[in-house]
Protein backbone atom coordinates (compact mmCIF):
# COMPACT_ATOMS: atom_id res chain seq x y z
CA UNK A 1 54.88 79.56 -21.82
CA UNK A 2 57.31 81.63 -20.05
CA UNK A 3 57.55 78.97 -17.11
CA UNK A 4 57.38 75.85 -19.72
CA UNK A 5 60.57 77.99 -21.01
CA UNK A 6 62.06 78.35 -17.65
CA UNK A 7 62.39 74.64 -17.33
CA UNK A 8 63.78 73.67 -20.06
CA UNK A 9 67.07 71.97 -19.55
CA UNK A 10 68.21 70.56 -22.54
CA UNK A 11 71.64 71.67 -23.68
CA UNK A 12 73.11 70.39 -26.40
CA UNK A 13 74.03 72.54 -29.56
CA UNK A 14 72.18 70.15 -31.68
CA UNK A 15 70.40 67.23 -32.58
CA UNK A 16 72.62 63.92 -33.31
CA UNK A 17 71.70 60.35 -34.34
CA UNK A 18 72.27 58.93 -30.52
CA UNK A 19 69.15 61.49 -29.89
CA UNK A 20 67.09 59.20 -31.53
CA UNK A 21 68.68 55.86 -30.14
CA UNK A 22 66.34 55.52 -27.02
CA UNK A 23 69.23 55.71 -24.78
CA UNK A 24 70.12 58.26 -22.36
CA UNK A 25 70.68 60.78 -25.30
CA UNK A 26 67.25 60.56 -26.30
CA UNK A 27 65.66 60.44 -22.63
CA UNK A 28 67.60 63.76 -22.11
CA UNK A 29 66.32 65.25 -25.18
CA UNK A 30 62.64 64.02 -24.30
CA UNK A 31 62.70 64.79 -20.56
CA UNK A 32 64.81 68.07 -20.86
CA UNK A 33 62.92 69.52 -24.29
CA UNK A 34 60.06 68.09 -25.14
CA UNK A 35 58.52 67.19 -21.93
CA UNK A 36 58.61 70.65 -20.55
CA UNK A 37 57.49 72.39 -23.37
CA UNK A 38 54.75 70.08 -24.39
CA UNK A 39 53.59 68.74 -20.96
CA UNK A 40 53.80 71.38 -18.85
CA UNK A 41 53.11 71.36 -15.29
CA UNK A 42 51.05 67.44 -16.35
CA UNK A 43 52.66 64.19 -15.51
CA UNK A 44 54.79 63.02 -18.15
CA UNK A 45 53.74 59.87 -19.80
CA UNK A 46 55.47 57.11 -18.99
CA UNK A 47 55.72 53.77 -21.59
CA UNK A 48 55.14 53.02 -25.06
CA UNK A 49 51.47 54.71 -24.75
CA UNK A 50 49.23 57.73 -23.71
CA UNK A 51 45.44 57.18 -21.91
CA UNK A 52 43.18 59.71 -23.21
CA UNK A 53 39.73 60.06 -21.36
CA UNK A 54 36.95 59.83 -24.36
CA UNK A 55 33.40 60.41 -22.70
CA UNK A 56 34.61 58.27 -19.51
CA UNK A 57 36.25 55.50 -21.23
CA UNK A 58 40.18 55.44 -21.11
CA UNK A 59 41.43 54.23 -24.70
CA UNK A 60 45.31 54.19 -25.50
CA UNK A 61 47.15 55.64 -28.36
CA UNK A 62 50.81 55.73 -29.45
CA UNK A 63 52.61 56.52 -32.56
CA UNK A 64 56.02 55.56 -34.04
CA UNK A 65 58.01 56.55 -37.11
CA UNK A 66 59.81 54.32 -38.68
CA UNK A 67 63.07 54.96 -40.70
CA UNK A 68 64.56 51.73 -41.29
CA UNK A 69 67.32 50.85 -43.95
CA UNK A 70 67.30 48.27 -45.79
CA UNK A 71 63.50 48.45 -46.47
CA UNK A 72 63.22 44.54 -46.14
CA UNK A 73 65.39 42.23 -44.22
CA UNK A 74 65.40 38.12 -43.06
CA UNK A 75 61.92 37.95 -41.92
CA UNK A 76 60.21 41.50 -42.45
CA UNK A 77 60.59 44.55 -43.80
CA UNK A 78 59.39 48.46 -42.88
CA UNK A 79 55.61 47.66 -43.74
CA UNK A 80 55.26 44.82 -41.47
CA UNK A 81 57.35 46.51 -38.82
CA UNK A 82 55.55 49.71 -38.98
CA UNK A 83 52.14 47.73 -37.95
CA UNK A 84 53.73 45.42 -35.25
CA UNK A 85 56.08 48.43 -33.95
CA UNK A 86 52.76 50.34 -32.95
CA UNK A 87 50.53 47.21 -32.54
CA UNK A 88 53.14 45.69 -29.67
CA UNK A 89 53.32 49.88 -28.20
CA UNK A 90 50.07 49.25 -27.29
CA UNK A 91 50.20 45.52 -25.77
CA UNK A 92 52.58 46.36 -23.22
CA UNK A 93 50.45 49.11 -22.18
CA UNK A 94 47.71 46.87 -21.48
CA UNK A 95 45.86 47.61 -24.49
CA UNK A 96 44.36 45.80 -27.55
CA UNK A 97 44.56 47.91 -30.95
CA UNK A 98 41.57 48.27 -32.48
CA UNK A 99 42.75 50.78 -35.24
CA UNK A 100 45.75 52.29 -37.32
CA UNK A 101 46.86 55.50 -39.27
CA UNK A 102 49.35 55.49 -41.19
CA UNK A 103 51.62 58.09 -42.71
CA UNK A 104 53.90 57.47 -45.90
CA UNK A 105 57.17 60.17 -46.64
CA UNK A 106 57.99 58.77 -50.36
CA UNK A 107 61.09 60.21 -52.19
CA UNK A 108 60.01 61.06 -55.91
CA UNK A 109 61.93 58.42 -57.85
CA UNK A 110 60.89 55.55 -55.84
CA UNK A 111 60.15 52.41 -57.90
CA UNK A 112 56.07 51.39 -57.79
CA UNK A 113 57.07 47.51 -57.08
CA UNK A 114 59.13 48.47 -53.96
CA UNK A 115 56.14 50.51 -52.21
CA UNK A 116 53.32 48.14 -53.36
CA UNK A 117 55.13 45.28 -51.68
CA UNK A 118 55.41 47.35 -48.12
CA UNK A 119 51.60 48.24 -48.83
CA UNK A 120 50.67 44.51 -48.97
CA UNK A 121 53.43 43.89 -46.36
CA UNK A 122 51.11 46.16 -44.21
CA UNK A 123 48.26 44.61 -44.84
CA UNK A 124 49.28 41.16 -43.88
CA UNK A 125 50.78 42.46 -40.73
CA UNK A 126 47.22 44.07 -39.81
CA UNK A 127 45.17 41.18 -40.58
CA UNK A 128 47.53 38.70 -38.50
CA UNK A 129 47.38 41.30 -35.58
CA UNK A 130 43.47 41.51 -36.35
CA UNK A 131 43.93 45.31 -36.32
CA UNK A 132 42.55 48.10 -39.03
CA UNK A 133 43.80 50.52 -41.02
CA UNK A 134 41.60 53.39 -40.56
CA UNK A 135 42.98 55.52 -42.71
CA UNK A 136 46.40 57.87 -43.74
CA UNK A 137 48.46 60.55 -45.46
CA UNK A 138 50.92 60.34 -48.19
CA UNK A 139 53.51 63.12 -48.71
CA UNK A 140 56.60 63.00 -51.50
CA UNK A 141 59.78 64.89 -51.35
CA UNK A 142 62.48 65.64 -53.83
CA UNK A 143 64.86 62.82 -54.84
CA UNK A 144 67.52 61.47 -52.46
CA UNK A 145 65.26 63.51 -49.50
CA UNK A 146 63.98 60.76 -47.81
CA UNK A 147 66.16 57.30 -48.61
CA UNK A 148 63.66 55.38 -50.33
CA UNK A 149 60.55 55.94 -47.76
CA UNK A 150 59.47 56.68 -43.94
CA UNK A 151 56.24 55.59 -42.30
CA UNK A 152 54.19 56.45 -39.35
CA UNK A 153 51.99 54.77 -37.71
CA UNK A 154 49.43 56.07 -35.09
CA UNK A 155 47.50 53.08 -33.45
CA UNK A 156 44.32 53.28 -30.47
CA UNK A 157 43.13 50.38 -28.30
CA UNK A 158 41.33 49.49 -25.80
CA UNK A 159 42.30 48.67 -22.34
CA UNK A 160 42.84 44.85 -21.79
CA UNK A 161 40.38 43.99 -18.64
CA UNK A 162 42.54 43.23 -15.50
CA UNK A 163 45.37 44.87 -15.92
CA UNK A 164 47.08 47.64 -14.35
CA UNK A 165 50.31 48.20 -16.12
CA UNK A 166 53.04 50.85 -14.05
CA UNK A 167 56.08 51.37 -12.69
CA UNK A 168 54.45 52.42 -9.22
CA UNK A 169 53.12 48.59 -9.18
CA UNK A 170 56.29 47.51 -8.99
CA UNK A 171 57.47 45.86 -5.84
CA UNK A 172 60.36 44.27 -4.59
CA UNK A 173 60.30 40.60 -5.31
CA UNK A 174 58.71 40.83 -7.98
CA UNK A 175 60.50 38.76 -10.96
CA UNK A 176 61.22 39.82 -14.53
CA UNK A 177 60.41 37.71 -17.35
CA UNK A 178 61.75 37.66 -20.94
CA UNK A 179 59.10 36.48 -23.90
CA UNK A 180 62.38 34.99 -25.85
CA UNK A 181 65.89 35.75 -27.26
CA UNK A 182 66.91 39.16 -27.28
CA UNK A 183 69.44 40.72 -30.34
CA UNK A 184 67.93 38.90 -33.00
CA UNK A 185 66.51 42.22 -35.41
CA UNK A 186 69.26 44.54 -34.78
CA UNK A 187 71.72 42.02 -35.80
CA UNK A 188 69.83 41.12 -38.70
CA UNK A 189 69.76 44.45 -39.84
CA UNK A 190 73.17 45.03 -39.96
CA UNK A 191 73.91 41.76 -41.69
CA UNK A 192 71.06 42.96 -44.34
CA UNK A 193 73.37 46.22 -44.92
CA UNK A 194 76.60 44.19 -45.23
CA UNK A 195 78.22 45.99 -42.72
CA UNK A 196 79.70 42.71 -40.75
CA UNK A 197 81.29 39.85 -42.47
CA UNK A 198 79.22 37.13 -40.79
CA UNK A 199 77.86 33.65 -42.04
CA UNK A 200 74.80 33.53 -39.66
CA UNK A 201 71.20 32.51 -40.49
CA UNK A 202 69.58 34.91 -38.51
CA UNK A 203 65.85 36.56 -39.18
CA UNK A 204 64.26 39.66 -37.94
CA UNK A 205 62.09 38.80 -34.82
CA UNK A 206 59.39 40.94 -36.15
CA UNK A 207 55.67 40.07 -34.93
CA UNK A 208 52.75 41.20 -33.10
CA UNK A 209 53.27 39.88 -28.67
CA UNK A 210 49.81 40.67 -28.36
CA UNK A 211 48.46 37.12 -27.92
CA UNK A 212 51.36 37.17 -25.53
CA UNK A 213 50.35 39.27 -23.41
CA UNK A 214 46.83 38.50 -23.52
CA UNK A 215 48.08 34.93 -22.23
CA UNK A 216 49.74 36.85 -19.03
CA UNK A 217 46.36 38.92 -18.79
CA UNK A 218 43.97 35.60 -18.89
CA UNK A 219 46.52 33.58 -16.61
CA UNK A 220 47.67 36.18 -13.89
CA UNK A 221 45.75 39.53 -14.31
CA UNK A 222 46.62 41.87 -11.90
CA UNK A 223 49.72 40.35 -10.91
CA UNK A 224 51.71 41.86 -14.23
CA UNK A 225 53.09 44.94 -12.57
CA UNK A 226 54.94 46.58 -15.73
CA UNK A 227 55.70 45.68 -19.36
CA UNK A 228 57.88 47.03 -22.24
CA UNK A 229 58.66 46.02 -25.53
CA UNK A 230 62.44 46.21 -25.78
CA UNK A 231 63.16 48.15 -29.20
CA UNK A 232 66.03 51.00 -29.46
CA UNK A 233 68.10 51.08 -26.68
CA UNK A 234 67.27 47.68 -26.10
CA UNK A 235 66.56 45.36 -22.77
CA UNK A 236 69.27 47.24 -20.55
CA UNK A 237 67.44 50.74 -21.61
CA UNK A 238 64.23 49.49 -20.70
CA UNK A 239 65.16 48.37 -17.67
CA UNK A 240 67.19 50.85 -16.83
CA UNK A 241 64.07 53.32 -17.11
CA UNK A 242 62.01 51.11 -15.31
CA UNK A 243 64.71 50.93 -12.46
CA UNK A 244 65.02 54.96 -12.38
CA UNK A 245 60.86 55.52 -12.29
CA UNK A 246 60.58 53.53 -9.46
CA UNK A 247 63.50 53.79 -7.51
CA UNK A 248 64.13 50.25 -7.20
CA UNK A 249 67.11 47.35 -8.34
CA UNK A 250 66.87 45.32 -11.26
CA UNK A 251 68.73 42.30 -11.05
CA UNK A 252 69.55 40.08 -13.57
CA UNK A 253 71.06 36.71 -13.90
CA UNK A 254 73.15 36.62 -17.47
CA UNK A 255 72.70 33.18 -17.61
CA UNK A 256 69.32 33.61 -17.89
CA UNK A 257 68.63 35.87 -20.64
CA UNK A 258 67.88 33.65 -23.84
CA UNK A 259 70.96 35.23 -26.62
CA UNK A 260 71.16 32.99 -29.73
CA UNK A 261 74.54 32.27 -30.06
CA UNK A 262 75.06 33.88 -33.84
CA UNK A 263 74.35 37.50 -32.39
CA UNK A 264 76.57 36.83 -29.27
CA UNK A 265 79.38 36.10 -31.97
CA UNK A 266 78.29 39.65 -33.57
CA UNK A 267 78.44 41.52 -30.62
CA UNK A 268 81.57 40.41 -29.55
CA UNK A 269 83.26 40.96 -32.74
CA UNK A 270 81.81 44.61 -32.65
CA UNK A 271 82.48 45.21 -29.30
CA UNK A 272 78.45 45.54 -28.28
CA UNK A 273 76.54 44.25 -25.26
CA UNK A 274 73.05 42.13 -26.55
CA UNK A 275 71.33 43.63 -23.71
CA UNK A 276 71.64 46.90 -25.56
CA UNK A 277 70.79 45.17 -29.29
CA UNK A 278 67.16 46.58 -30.27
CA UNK A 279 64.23 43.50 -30.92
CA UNK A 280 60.92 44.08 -32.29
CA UNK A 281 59.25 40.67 -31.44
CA UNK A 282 59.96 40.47 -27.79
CA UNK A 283 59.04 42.13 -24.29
CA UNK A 284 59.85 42.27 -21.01
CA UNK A 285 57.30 41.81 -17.87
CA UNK A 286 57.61 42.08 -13.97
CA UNK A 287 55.01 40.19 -12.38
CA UNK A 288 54.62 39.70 -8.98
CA UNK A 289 56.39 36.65 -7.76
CA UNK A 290 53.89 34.01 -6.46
CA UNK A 291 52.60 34.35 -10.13
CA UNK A 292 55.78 33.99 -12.02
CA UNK A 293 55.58 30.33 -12.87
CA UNK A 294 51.64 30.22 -13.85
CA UNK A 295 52.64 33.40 -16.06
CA UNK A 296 55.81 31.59 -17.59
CA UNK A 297 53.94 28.13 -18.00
CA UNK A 298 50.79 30.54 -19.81
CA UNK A 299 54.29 32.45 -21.82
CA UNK A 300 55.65 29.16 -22.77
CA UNK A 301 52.53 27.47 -24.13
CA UNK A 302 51.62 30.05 -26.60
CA UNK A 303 53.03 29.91 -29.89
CA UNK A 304 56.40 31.90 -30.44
CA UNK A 305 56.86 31.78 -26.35
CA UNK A 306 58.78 28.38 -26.06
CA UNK A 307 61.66 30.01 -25.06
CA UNK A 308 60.66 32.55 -22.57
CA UNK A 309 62.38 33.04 -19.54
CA UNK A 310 62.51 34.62 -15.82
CA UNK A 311 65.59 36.42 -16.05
CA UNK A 312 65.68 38.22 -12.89
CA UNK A 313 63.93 40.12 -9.78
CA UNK A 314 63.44 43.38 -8.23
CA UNK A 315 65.64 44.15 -4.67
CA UNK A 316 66.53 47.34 -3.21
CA UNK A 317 69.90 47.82 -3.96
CA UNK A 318 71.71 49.21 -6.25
CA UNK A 319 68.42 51.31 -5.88
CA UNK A 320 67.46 52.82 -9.32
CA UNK A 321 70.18 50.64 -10.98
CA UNK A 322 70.36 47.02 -13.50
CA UNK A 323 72.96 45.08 -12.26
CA UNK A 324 73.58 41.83 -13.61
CA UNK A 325 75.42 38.63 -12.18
CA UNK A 326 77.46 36.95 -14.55
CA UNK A 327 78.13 33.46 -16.02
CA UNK A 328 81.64 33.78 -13.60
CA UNK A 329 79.61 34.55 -10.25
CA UNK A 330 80.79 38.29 -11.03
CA UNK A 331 78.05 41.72 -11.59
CA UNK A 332 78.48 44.22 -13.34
CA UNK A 333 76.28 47.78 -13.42
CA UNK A 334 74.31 47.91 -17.40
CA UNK A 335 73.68 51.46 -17.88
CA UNK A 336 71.58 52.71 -20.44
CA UNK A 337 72.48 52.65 -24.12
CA UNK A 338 75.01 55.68 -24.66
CA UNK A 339 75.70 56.76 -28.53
CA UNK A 340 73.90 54.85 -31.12
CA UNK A 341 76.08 52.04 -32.42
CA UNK A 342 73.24 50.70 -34.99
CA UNK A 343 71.37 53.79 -36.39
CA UNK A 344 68.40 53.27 -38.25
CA UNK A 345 67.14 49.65 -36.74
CA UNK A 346 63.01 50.51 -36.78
């Protein structure tokens, strides 16, 4: 413990809402707190998922929390994203769910009709993702405690056959595709709280990518190097990660990357890059590049992937940075997300 201690190198006084953002906040919290203490002198895990070694077979599990307000918004709503959240966790680590947990925090006062919809909300999302709910915990806390209800999820799969998702696979040339538009549920959740006064029809891109990704793993196997579902922080976080664990460039072409045009209004009226926008429907995939097009083509033909894209490569420099080329013939250096301009998107 003493060493654990010793290493520790997180700082700050205390916790604040960009800890929780996915940014670089939160990476300094996990990396300089948790990982330390928790991990020791093991490798940290890296993505959306642990591998646990059950009697010689590696399954994966991951869990999520889930915290987001309004309860339901265009086109889903906490129980359906609490399901997807933790079944798409797994997909981009290569694995298939096979199970959930899940854990309710209700605040005494809540109305019965508002948690039996996100009950049956939750079971719809399950049986689309063909996933089950194994079992789960319910806990209540004193009025105004909680803001309506939080949920947990804890899912376990098993590896998809042929794949070897990690950031040591990556390799320069390798290109950098985009299942579809990017922006769509954090803008939608701040429309839902009436927080921007926008006319747009936008919906929540809330779903389950794992038929997605099972397309990339029947069409090109191997040759997906790394994956990552794009939530908090969104795709300049993920990528930015990805660029710092394997010491490599990410460039991007901004022409590229599929942004509907209602959340590019938002974010320039707020001041906000989409790259940075949270999504809960899409994902991000480097796959090495004489297999980009059969792995777009396989993208493209599955439902929900008409508008995927290849938004960019891997080079060598700006080693361990995103850079992005822009509409003008300009770049410009993404960092990761810094603050947390839209608290309590998932």
């Amino acid at each position: 413990m003493t060493s654990a201690v010793s290493k520790v190198r997180f700082k700050d006084r205390q916790v604040e809402m960009a800890h929780g953002a996915g940014g670089k906040a939160s990476r300094r919290l996990i990396d300089g707190l948790f990982a330390p203490i928790l991990f020791g002198s093991a490798p940290v895990p890296l993505g959306d998922a642990g591998y646990v070694n059950v009697n010689g077979t590696y399954v994966a599990i991951t869990t999520d929390s889930f915290v987001v307000t309004p309860l339901r918004f265009p086109g889903g709503s906490i129980g359906d994203l609490a399901v997807n959240g933790t079944v798409n966790d797994l997909a981009v680590s290569g694995a298939r769910a096979q199970a959930l947990v899940v854990s309710y925090v209700l605040e005494a006062g809540l109305r019965t009709e508002i948690l039996e919809a996100e009950v049956w909300a939750m079971a719809a999302a399950a049986s689309a993702a063909g996933v089950v709910i194994a079992g789960g915990d319910t806990k209540v806390v004193e009025h105004g405690k909680a803001d309506q209800m939080y949920i947990t999820t804890t899912g376990i799969g098993h590896l998809i056959p042929g794949m070897n998702i990690s950031p040591a696979a990556v390799r320069c040339g390798d290109k950098i595709l985009l299942s579809g538009p990017i922006g769509d549920h954090g803008i939608t959740i701040l429309l839902a709280r009436g927080e921007l006064d926008l006319d747009a029809e936008l919906r929540s891109d809330t779903r389950s990518v794992l038929p997605l990704v099972e397309a990339l793993a029947d069409t090109v196997g191997q040759g997906v190097h790394w994956m990552r579902d794009p939530t908090r922080g969104g795709v300049a976080t993920s990528l930015n990660e990805l660029a710092q664990d394997c010491g490599l460039a990410i460039l991007l072409s901004e022409d590229a990357i599929p942004v509907r045009n209602e959340v590019r209004g938002a974010c320039e009226l707020l001041g906000l890059d989409p790259l940075h926008i949270a999504n809960e429907g899409q994902f991000l995939a480097v796959v090495a590049a004489d297999q980009a097009a059969s792995a777009l083509r396989a993208l493209r033909l599955m439902p929900g992937g008409r508008e995927a894209s290849l938004i960019g490569e891997i080079g060598e420099q700006p080693a361990g940075a995103v850079l992005v080329t822009t509409q003008y013939g300009g770049s410009r250096i993404v960092d990761m997300l810094v603050g947390d301009p839209l608290p309590r998107i998932c």
